[in-house]
Each structure stands twice: as structure tokens, then as C-alpha cells.
PDB file of N, CA and C in Angstrom:
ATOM      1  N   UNK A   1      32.312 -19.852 -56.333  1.00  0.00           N
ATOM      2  CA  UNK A   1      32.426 -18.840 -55.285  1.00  0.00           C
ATOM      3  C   UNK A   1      32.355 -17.450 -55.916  1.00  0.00           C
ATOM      4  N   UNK A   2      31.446 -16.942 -55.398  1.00  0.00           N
ATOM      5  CA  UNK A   2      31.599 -15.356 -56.055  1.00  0.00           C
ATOM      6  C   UNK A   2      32.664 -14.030 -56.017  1.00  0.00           C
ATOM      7  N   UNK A   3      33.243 -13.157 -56.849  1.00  0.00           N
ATOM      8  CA  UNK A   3      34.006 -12.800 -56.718  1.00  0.00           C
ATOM      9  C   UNK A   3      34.294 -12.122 -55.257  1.00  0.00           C
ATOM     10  N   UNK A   4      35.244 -11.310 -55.103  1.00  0.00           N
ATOM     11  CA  UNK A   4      35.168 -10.759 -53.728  1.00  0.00           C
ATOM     12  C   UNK A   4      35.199  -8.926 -54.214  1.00  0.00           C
ATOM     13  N   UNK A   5      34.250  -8.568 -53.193  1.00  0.00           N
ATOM     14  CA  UNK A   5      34.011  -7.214 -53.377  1.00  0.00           C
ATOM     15  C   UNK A   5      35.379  -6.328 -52.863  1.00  0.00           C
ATOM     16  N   UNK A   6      35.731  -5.637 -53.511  1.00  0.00           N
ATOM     17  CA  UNK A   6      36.667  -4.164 -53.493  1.00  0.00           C
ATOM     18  C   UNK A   6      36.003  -3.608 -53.617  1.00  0.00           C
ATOM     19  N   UNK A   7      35.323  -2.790 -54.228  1.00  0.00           N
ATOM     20  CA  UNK A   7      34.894  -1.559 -54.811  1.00  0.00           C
ATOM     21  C   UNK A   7      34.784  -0.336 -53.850  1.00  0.00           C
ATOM     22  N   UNK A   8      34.425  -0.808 -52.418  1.00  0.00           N
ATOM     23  CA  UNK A   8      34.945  -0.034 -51.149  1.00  0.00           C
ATOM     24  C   UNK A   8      36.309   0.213 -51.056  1.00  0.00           C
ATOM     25  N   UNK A   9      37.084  -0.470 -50.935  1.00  0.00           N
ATOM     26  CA  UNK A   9      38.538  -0.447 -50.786  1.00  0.00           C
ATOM     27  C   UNK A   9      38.984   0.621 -51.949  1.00  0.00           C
ATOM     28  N   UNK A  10      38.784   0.366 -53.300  1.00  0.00           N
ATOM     29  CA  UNK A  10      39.284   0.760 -54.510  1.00  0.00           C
ATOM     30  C   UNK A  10      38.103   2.231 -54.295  1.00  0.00           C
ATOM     31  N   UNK A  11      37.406   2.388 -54.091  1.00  0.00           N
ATOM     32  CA  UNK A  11      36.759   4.057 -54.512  1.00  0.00           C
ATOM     33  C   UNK A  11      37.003   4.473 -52.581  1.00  0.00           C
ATOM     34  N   UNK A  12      36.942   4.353 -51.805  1.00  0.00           N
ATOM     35  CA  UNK A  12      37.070   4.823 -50.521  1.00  0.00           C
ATOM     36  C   UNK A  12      37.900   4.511 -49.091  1.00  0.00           C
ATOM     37  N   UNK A  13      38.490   3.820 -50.035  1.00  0.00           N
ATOM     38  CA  UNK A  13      39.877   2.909 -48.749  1.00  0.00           C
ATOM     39  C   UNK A  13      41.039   4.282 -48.234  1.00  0.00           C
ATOM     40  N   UNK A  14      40.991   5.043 -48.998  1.00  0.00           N
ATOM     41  CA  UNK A  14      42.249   5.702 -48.104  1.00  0.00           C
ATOM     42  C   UNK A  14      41.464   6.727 -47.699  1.00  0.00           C
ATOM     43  N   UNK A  15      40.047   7.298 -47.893  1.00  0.00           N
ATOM     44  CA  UNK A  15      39.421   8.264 -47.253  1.00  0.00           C
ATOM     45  C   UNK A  15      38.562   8.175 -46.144  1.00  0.00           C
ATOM     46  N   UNK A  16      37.569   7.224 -45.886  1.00  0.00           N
ATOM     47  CA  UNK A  16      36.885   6.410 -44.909  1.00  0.00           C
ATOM     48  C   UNK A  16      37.711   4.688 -45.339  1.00  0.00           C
ATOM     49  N   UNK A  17      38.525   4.189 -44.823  1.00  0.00           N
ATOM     50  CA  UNK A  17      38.844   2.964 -44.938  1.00  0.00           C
ATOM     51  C   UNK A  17      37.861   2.174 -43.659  1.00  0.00           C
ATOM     52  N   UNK A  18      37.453   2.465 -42.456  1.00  0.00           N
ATOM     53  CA  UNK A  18      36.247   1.441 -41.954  1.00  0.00           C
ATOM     54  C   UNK A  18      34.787   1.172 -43.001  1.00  0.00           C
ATOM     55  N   UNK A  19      34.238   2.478 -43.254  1.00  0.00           N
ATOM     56  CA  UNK A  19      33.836   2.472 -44.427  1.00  0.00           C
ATOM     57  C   UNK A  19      33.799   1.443 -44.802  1.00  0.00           C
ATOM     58  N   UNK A  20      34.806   1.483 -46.077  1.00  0.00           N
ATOM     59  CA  UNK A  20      35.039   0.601 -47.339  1.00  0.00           C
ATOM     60  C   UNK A  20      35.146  -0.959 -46.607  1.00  0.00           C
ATOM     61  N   UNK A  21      35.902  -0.901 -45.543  1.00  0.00           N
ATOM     62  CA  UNK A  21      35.769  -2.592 -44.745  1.00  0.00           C
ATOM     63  C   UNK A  21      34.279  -3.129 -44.012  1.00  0.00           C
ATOM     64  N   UNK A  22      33.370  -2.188 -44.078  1.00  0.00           N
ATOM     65  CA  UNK A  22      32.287  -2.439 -43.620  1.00  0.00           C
ATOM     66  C   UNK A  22      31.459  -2.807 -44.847  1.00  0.00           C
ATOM     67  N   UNK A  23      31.966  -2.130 -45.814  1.00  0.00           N
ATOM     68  CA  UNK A  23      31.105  -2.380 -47.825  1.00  0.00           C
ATOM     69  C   UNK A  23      31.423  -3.972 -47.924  1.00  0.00           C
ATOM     70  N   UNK A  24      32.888  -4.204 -47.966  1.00  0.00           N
ATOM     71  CA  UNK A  24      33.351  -4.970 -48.957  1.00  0.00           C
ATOM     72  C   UNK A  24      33.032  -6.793 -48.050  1.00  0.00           C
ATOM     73  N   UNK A  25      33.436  -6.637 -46.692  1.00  0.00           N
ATOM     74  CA  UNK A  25      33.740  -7.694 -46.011  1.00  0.00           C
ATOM     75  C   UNK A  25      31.912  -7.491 -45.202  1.00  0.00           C
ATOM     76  N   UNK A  26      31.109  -7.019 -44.815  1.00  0.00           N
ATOM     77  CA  UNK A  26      30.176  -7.084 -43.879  1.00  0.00           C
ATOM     78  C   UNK A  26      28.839  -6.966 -44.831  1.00  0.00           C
ATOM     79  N   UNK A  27      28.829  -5.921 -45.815  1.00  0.00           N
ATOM     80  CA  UNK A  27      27.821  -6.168 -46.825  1.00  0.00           C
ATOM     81  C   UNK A  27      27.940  -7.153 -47.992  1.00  0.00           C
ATOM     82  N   UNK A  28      28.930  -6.906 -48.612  1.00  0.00           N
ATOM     83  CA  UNK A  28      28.852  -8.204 -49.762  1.00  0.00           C
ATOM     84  C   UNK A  28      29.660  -8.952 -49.206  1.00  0.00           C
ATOM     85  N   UNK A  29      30.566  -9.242 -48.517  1.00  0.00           N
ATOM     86  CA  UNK A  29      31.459 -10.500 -47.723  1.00  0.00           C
ATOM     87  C   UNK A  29      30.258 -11.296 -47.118  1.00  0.00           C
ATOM     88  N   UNK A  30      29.660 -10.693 -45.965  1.00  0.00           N
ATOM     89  CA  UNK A  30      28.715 -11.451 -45.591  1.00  0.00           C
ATOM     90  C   UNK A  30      27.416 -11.655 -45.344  1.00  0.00           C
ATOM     91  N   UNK A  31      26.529 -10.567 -45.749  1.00  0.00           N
ATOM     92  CA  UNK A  31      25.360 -10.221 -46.059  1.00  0.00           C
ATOM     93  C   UNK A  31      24.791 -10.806 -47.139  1.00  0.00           C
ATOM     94  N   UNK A  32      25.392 -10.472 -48.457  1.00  0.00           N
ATOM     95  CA  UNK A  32      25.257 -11.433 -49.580  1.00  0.00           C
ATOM     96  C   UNK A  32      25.647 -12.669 -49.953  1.00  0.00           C
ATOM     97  N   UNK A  33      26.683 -13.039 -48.792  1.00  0.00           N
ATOM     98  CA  UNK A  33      26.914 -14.627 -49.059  1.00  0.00           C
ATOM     99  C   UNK A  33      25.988 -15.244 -48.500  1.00  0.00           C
ATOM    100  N   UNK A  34      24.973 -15.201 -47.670  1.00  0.00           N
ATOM    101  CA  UNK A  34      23.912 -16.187 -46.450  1.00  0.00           C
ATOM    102  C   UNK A  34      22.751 -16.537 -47.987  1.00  0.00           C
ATOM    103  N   UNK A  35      23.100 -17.246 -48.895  1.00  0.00           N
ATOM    104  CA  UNK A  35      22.719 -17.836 -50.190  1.00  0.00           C
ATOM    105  C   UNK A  35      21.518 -18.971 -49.097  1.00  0.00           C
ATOM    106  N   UNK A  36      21.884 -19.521 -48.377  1.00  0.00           N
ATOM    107  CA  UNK A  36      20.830 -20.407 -47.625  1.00  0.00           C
ATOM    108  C   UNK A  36      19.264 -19.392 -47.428  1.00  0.00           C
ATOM    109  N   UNK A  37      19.790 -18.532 -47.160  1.00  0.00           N
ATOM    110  CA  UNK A  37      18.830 -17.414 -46.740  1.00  0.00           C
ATOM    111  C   UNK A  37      17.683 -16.703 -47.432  1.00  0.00           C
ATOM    112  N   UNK A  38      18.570 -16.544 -48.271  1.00  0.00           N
ATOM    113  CA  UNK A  38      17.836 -15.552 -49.558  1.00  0.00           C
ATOM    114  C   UNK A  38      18.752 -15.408 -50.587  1.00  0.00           C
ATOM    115  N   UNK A  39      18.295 -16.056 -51.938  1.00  0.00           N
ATOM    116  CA  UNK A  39      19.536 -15.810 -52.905  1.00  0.00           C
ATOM    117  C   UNK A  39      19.886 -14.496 -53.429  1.00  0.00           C
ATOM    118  N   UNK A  40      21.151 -14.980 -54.558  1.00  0.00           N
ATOM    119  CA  UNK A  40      21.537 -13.744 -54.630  1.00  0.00           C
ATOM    120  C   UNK A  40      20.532 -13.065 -55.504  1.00  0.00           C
ATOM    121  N   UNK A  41      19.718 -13.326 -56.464  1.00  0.00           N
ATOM    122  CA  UNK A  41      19.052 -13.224 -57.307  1.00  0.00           C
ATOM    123  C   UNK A  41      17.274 -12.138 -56.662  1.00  0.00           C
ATOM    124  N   UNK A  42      16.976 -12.739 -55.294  1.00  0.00           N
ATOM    125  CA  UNK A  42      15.976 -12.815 -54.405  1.00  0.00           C
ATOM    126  C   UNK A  42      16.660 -11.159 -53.781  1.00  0.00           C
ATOM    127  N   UNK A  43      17.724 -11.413 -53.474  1.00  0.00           N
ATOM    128  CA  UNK A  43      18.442  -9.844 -52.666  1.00  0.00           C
ATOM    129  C   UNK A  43      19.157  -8.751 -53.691  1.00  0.00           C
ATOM    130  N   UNK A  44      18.976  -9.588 -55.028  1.00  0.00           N
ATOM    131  CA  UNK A  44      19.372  -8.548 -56.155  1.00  0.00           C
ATOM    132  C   UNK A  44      17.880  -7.654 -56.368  1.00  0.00           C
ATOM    133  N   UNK A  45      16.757  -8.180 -56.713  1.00  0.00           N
ATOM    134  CA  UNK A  45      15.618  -7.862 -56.458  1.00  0.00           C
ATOM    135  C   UNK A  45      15.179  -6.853 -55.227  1.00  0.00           C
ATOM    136  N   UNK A  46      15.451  -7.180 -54.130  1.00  0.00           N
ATOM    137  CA  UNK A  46      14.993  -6.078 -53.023  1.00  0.00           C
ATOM    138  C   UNK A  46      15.924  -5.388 -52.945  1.00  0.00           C
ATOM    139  N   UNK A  47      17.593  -5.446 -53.304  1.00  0.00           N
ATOM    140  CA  UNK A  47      18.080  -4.111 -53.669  1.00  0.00           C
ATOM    141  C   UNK A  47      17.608  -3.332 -54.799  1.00  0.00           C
ATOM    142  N   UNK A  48      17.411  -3.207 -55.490  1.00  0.00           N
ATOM    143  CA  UNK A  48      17.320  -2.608 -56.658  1.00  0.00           C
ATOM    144  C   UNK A  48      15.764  -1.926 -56.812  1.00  0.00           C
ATOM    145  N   UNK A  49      14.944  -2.542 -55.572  1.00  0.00           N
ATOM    146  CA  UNK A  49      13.225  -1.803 -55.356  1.00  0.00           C
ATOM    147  C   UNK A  49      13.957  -0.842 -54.231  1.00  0.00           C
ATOM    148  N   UNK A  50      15.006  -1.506 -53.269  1.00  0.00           N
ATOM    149  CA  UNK A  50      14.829  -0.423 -52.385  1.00  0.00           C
ATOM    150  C   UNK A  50      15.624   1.352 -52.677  1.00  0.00           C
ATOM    151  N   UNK A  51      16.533   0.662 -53.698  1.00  0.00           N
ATOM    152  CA  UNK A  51      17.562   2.070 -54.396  1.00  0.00           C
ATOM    153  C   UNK A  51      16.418   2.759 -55.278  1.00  0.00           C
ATOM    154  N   UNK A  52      15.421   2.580 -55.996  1.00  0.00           N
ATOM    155  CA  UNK A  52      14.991   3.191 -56.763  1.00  0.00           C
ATOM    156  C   UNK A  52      14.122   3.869 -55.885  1.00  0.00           C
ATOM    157  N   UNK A  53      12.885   2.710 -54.394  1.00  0.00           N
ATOM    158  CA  UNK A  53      12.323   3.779 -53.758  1.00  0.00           C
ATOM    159  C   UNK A  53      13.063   4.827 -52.826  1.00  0.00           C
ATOM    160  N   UNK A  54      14.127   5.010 -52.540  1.00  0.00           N
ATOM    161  CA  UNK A  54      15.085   6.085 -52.357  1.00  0.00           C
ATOM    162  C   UNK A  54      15.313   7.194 -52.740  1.00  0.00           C
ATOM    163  N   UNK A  55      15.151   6.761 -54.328  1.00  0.00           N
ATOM    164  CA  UNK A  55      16.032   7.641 -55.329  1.00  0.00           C
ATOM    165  C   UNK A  55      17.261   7.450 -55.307  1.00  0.00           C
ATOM    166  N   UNK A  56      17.936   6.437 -54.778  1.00  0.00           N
ATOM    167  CA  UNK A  56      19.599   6.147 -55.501  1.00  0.00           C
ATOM    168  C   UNK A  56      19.714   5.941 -56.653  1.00  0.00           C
ATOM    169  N   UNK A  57      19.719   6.835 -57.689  1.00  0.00           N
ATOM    170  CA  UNK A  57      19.804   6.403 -58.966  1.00  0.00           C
ATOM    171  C   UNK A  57      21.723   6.621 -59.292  1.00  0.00           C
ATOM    172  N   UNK A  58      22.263   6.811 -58.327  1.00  0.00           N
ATOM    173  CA  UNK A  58      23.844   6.562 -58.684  1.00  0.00           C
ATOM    174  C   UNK A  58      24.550   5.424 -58.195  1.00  0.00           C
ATOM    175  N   UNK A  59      23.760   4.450 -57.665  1.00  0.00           N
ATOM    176  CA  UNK A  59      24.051   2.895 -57.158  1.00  0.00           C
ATOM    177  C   UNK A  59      23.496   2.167 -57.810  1.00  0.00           C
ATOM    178  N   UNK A  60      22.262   2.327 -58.512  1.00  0.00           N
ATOM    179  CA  UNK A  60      21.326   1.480 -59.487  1.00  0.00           C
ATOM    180  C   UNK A  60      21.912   0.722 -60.406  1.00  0.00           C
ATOM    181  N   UNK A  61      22.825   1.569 -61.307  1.00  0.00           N
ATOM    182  CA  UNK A  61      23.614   1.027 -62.467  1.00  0.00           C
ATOM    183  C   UNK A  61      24.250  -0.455 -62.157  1.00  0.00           C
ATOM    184  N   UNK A  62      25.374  -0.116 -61.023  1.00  0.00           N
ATOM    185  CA  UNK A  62      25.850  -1.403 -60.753  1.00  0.00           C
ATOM    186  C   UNK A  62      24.889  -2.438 -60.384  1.00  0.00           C
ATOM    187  N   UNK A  63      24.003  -2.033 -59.192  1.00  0.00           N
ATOM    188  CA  UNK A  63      22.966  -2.885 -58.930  1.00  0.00           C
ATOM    189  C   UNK A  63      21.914  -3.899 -59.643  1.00  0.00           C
ATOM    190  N   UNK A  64      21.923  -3.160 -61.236  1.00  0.00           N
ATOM    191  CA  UNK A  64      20.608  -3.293 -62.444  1.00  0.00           C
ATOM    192  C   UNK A  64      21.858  -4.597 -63.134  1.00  0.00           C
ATOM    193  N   UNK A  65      23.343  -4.040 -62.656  1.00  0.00           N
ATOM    194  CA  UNK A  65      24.119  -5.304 -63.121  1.00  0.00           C
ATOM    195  C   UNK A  65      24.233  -6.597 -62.408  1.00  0.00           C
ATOM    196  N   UNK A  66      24.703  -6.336 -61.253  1.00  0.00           N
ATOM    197  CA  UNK A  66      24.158  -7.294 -60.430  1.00  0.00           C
ATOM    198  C   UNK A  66      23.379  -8.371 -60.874  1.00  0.00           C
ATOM    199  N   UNK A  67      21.704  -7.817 -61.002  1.00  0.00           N
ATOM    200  CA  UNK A  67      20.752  -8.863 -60.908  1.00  0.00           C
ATOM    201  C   UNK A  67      20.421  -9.394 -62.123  1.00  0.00           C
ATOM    202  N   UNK A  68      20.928  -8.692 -63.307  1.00  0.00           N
ATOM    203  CA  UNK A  68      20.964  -9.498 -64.424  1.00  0.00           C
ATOM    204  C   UNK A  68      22.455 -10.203 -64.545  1.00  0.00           C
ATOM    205  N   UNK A  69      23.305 -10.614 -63.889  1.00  0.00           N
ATOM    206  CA  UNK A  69      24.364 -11.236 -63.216  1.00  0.00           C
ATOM    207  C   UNK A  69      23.525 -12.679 -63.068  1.00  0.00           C
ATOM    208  N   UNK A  70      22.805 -12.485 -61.878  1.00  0.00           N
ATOM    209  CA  UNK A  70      21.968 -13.021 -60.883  1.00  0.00           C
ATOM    210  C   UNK A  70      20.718 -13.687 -61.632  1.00  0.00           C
ATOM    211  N   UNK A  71      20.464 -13.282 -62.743  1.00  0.00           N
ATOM    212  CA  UNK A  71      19.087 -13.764 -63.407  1.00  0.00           C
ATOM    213  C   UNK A  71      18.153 -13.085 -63.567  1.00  0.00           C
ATOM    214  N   UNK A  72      18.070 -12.185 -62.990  1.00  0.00           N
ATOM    215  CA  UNK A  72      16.845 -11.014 -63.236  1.00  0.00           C
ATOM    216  C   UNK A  72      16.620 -10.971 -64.738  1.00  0.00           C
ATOM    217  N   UNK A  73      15.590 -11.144 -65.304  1.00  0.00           N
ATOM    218  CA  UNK A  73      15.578 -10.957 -66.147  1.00  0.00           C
ATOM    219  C   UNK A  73      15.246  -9.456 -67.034  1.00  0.00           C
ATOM    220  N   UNK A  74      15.253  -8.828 -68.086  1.00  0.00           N
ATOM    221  CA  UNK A  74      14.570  -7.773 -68.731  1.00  0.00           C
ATOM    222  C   UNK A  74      13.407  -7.613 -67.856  1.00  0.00           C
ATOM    223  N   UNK A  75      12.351  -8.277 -68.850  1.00  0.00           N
ATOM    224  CA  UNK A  75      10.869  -8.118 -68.537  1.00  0.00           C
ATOM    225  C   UNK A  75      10.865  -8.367 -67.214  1.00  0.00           C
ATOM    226  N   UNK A  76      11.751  -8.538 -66.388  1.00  0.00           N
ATOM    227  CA  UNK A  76      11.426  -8.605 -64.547  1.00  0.00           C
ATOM    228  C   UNK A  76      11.715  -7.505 -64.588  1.00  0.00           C
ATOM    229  N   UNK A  77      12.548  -6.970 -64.564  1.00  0.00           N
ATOM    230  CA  UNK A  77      13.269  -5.262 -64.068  1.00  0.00           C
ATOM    231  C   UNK A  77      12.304  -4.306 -64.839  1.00  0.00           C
ATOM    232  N   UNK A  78      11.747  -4.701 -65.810  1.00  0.00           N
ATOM    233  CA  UNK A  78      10.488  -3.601 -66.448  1.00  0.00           C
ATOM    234  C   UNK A  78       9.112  -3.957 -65.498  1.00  0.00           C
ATOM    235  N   UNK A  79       8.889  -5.222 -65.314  1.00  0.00           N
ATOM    236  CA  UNK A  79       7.522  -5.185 -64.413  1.00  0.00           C
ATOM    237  C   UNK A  79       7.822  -4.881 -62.769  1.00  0.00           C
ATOM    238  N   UNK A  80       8.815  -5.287 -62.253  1.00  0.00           N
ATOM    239  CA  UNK A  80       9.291  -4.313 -61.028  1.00  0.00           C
ATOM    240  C   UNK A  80       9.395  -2.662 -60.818  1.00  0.00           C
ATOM    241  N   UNK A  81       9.490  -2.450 -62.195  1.00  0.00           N
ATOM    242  CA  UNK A  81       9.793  -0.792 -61.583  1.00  0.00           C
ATOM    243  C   UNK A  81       8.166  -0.491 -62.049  1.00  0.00           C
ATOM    244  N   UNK A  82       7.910  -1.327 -63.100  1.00  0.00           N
ATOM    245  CA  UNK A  82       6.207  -0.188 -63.519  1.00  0.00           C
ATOM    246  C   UNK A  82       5.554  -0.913 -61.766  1.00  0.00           C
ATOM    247  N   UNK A  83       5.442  -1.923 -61.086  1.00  0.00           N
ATOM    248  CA  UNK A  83       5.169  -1.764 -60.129  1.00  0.00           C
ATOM    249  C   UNK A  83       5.234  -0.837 -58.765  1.00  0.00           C
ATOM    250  N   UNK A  84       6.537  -0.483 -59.139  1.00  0.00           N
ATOM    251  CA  UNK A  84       7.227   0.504 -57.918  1.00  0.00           C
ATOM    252  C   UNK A  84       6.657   1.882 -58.075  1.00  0.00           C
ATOM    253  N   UNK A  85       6.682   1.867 -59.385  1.00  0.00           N
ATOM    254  CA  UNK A  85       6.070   3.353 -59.959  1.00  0.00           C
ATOM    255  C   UNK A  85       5.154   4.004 -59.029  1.00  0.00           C
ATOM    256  N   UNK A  86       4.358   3.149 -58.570  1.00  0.00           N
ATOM    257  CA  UNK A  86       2.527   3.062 -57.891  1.00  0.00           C
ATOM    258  C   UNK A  86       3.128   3.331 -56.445  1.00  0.00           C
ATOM    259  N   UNK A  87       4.048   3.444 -56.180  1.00  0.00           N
ATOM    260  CA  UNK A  87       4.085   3.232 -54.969  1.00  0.00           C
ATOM    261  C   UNK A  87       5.560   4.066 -53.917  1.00  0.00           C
ATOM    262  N   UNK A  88       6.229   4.648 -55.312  1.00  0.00           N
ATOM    263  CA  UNK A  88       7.408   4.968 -55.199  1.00  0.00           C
ATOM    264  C   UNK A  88       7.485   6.472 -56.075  1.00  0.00           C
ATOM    265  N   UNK A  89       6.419   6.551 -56.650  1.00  0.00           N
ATOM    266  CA  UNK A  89       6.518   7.701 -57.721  1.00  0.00           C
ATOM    267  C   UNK A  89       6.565   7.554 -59.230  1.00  0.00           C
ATOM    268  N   UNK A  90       6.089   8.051 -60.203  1.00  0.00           N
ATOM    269  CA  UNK A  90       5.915   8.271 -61.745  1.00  0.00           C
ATOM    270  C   UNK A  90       7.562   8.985 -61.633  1.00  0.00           C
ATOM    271  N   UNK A  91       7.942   9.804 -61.450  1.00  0.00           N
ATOM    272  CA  UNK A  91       9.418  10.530 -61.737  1.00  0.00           C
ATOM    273  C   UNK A  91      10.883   8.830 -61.773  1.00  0.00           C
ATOM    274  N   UNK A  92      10.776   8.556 -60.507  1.00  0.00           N
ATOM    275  CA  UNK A  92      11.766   7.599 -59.912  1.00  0.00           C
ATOM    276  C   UNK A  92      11.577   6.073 -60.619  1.00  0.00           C
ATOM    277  N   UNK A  93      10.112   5.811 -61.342  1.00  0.00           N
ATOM    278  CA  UNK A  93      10.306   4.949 -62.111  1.00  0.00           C
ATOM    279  C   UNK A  93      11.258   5.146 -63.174  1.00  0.00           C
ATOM    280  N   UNK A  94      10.805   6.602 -63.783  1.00  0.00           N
ATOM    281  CA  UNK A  94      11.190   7.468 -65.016  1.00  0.00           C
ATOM    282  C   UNK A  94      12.826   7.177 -65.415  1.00  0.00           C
ATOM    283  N   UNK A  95      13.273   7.181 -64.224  1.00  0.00           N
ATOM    284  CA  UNK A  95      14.851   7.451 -64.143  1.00  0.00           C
ATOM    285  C   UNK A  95      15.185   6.227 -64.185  1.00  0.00           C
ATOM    286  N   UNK A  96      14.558   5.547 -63.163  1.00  0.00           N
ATOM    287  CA  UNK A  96      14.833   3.728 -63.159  1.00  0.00           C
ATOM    288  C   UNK A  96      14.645   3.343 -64.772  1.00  0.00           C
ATOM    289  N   UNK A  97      13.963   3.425 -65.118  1.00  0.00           N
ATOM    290  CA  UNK A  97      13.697   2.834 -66.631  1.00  0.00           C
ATOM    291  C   UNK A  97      14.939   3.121 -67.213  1.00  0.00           C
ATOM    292  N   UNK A  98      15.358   4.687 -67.212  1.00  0.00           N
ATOM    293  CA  UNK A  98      16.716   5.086 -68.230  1.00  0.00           C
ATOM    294  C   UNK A  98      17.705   4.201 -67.701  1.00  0.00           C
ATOM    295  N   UNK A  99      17.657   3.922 -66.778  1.00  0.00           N
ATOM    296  CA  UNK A  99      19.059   3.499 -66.163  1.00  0.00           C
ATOM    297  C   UNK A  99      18.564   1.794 -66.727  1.00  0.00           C
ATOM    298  N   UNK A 100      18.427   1.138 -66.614  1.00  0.00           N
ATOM    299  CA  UNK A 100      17.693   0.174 -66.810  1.00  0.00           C
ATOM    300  C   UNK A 100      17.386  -0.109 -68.117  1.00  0.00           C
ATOM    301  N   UNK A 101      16.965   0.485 -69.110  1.00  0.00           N
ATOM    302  CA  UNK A 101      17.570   0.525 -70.793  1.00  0.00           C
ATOM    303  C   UNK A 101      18.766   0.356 -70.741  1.00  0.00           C
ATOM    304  N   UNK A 102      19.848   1.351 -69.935  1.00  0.00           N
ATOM    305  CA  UNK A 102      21.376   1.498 -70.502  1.00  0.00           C
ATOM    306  C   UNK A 102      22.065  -0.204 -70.131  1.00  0.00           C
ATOM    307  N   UNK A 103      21.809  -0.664 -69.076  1.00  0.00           N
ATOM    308  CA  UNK A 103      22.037  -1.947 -68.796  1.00  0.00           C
ATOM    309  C   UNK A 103      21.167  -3.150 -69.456  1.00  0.00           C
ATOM    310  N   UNK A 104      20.612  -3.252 -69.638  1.00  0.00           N
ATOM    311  CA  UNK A 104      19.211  -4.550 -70.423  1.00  0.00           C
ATOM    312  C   UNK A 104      19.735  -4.316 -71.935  1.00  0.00           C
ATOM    313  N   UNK A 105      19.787  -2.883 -72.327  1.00  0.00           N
ATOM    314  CA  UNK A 105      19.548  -3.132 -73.932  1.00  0.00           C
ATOM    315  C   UNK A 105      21.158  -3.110 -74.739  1.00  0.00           C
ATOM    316  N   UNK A 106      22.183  -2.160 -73.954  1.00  0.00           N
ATOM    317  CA  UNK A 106      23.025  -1.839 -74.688  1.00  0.00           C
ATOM    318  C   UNK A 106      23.919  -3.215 -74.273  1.00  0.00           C
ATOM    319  N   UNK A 107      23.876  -3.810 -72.998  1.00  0.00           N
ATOM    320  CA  UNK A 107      24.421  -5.060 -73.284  1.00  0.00           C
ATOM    321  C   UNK A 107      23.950  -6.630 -74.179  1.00  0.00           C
ATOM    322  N   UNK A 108      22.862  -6.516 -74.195  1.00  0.00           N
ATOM    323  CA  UNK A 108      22.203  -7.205 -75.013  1.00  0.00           C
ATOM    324  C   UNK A 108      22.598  -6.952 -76.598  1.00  0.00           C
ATOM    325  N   UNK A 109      22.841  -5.574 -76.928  1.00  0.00           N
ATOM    326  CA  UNK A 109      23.038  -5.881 -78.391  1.00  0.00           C
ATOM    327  C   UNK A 109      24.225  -5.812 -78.716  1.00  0.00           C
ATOM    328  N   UNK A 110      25.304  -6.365 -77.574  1.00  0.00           N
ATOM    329  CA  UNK A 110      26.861  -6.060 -77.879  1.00  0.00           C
ATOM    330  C   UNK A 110      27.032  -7.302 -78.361  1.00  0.00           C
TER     331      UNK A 110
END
């Protein structure tokens, strides 16, 4: 069973607390549990195209953890973003990549 999300509760529970109960219990409570649906691995993937074509590069981090959690591999998260690049921008790959080194490489050589 996968852990259970706080991270709403713990960064925004006493300031927006519907908020944080809409993060923790409606997006990862039950959005990411429908595993019949689309795995987690499959929805780690279309998060992490849809934050970068955004420009969320301050949700990415956790997200880039996530899916190598999930299985994503390196060379997936490098041929996903040089894909996105084409389609999302040369800059927003740029950033995706940094962010995306800091997770792929510095945990890898711990």
C-alpha cells in the first residue's frame, strides 16, 4: 500500500486546510490510487510532461522523485523532456534537465 500523502496538511493545513484535504485525500488519496486505471508509473510520466509544459519547475523536484520511485527510468526522463523540448520550449527543457540531473545523478551516486 502506498504511503499516505501529508505534504498538504504539513506545508498548508493551518492556512488553506480544504486545500491541503483536497491535495492529500482527493489527489493522491484517490486520483493516484485508481492503479486499475493508469499506473502509478504511467501518471508519474504525464505528471512530470505536464509540470514542465507549464513551467512548474518548483513541483518537478518531488515529482522527478516520484517517478523514479515508480520506475521511470534516467534515460526515460532524458528522452521525455528532449521530446517536450519540441513542443514545450528549448528554455523549459533547459530547467527540466537541471532539475532532473539533481534527482537521477546525485542520488545515484550516493
Amino acid at each position: 500500500m502506498p504511503e499516505k500523502q501529508t505534504a498538504g496538511r504539513d506545508l498548508l493545513g493551518e492556512f488553506a486546510p480544504k486545500f491541503a484535504e483536497l491535495n492529500d485525500d482527493v489527489l493522491f488519496g484517490e486520483v493516484w490510487s485508481r492503479e486499475n486505471e493508469l499506473s502509478p508509473r504511467d501518471r508519474s510520466m504525464i505528471t512530470v510532461s505536464a509540470l514542465i509544459a507549464g513551467g512548474n519547475f518548483e513541483q518537478l523536484p518531488a515529482h522527478l522523485q516520484r517517478a523514479k520511485a515508480n520506475g521511470v527510468t534516467q534515460e526515460e526522463i532524458a528522452e521525455m523532456i528532449t521530446h517536450l523540448a519540441f513542443y514545450t520550449g528549448w528554455p523549459k527543457a533547459w530547467s527540466a534537465f537541471n532539475r532532473a540531473k539533481e534527482i537521477f545523478t546525485i542520488e545515484e551516486g550516493e
